[in-house]
N, C-alpha and C. Protein backbone atom coordinates (compact mmCIF):
# COMPACT_ATOMS: atom_id res chain seq x y z
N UNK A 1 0.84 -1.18 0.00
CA UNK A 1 0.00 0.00 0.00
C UNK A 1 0.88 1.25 0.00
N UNK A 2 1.81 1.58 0.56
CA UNK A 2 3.02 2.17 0.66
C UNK A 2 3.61 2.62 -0.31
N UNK A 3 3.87 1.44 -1.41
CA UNK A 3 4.24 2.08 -3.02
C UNK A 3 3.13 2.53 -3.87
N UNK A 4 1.98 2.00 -3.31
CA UNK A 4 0.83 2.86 -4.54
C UNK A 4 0.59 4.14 -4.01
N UNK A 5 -0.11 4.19 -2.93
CA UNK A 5 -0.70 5.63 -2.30
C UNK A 5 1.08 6.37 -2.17
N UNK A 6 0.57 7.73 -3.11
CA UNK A 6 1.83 8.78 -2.40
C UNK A 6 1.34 9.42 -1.59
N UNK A 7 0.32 9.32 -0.33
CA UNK A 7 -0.43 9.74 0.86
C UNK A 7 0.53 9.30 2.11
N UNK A 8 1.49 8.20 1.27
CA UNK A 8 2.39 7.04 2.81
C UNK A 8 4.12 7.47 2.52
N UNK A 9 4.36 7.98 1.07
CA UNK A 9 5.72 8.20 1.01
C UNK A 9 6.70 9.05 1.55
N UNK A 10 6.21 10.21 1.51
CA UNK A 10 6.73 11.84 2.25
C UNK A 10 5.53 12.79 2.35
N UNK A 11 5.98 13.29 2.98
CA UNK A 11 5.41 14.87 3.08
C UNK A 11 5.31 15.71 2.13
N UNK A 12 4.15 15.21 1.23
CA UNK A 12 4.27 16.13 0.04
C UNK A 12 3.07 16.94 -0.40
N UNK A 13 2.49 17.29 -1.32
CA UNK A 13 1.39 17.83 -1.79
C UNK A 13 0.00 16.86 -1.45
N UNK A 14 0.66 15.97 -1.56
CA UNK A 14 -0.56 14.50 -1.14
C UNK A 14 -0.93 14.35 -0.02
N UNK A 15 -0.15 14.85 1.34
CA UNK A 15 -0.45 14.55 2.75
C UNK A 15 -2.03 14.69 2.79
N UNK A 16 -2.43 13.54 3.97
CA UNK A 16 -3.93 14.42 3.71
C UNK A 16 -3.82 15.48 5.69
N UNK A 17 -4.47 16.30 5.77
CA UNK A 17 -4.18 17.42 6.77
C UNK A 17 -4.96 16.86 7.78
N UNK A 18 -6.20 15.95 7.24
CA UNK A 18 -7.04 15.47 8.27
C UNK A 18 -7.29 13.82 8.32
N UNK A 19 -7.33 13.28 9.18
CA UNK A 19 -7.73 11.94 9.58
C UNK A 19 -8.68 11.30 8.80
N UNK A 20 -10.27 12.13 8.79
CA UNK A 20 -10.65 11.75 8.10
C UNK A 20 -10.60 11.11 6.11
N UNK A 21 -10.18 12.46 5.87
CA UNK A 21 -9.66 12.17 4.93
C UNK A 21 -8.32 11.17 4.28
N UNK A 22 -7.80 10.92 4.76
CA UNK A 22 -6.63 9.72 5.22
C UNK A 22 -7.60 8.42 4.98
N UNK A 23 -8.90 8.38 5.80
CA UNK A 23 -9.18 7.06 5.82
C UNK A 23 -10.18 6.99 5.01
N UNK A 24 -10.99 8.32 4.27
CA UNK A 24 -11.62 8.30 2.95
C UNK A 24 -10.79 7.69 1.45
N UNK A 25 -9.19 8.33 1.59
CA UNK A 25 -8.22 7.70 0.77
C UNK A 25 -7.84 6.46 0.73
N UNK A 26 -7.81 6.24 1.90
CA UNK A 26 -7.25 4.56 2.05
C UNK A 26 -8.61 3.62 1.72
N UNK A 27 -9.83 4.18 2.35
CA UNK A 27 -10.93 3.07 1.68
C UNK A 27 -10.79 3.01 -0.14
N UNK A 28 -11.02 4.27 -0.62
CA UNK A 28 -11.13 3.95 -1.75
C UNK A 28 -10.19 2.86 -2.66
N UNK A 29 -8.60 3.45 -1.54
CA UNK A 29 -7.89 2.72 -3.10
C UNK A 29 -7.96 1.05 -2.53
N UNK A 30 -8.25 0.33 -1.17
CA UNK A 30 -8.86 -0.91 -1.01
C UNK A 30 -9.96 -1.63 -1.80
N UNK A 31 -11.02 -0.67 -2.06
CA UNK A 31 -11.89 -0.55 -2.95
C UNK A 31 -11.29 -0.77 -4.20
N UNK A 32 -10.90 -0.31 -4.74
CA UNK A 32 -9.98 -0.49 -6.04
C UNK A 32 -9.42 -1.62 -6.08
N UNK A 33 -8.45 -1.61 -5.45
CA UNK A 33 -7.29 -2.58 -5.28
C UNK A 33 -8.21 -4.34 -5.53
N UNK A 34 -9.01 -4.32 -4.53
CA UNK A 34 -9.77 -5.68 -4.38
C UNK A 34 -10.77 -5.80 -5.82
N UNK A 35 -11.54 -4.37 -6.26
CA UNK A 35 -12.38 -4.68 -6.81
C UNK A 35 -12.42 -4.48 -8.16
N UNK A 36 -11.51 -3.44 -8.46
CA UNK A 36 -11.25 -3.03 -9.96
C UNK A 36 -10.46 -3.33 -10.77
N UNK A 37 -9.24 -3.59 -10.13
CA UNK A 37 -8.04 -4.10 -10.69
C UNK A 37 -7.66 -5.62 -11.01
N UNK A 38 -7.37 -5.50 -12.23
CA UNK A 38 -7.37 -6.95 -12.91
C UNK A 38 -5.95 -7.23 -12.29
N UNK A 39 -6.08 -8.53 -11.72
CA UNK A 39 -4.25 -9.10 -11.77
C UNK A 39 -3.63 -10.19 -13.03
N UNK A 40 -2.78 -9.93 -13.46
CA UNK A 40 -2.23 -10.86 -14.15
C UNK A 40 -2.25 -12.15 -13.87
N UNK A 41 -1.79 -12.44 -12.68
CA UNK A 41 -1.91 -14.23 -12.30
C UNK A 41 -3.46 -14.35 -12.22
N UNK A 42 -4.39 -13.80 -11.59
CA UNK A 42 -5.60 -13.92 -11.50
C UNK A 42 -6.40 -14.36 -12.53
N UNK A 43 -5.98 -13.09 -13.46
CA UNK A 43 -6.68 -12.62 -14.67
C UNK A 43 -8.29 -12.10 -13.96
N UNK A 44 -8.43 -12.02 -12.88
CA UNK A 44 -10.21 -11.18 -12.47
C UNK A 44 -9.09 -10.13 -10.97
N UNK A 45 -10.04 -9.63 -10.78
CA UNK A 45 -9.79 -8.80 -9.04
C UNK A 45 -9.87 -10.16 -8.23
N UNK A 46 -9.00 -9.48 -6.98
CA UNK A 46 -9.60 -10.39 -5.61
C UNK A 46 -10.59 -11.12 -5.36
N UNK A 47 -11.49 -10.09 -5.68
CA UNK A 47 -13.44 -9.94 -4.94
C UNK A 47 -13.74 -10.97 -5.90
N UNK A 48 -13.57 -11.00 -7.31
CA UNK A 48 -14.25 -11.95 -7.99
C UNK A 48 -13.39 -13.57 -7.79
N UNK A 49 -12.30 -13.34 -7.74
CA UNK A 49 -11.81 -14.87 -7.18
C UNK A 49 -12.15 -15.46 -6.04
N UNK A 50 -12.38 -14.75 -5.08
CA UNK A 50 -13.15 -14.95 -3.59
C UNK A 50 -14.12 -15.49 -3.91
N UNK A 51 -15.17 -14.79 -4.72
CA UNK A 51 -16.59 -15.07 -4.93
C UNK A 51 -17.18 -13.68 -4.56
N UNK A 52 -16.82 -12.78 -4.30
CA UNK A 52 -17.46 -11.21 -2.78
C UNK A 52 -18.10 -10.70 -4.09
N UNK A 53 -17.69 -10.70 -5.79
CA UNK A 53 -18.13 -9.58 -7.10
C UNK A 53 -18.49 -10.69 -7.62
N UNK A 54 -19.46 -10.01 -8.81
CA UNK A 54 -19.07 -11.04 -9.49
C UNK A 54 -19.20 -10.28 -11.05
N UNK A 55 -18.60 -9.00 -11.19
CA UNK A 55 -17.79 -8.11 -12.20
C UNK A 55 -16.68 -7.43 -12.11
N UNK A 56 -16.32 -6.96 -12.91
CA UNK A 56 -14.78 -5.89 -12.26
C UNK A 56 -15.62 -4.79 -12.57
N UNK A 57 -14.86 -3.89 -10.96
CA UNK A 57 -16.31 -2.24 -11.09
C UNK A 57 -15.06 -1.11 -11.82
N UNK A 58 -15.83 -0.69 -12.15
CA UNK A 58 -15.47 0.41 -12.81
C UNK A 58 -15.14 1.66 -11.70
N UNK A 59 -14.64 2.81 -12.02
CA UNK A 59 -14.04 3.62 -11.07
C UNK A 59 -15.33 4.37 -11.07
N UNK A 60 -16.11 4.81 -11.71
CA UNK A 60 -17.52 5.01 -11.93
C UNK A 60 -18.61 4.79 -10.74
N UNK A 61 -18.35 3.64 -10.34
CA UNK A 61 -19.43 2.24 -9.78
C UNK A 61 -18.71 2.37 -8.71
N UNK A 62 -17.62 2.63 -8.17
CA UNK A 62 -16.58 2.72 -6.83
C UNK A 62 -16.92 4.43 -6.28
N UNK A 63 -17.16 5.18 -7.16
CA UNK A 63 -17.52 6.35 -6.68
C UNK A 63 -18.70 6.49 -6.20
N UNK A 64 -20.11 5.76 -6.64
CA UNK A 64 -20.95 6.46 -6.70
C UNK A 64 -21.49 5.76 -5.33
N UNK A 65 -20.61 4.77 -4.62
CA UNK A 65 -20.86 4.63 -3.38
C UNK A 65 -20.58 5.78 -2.52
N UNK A 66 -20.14 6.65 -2.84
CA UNK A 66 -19.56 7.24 -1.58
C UNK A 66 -20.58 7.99 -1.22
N UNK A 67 -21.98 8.36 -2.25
CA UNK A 67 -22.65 9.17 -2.08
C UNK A 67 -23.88 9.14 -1.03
């Protein structure tokens, strides 16, 4: 998580200033990570090898939860 988010690397333009927001960032890119992103060995996300999806979501479909 460390090499994707630049929220964990330095002190940079990315810091987030508040807590909350920190853990608004970190859900999403979990969200991602598990649900959107195809892996090569996989060939599907996490969620769909688990059984938890049973599509790869779009960044679209990951947002419109937040609402």
């Amino acid at each position: 998580m460390r090499m994707s988010m630049r929220r964990f690397t330095r002190l940079t333009n990315a810091f987030s200033k508040k807590v909350e927001n920190l853990a608004h960032a970190v859900s999403l890119h979990f969200m991602f990570y598990n649900f959107g992103r195809i892996y090569k060995t996989l060939r599907v996300p996490p969620a769909m090898e688990a059984g938890g999806s049973d599509h790869v979501w779009t960044l679209e479909e990951i947002a419109a939860l937040t609402d």
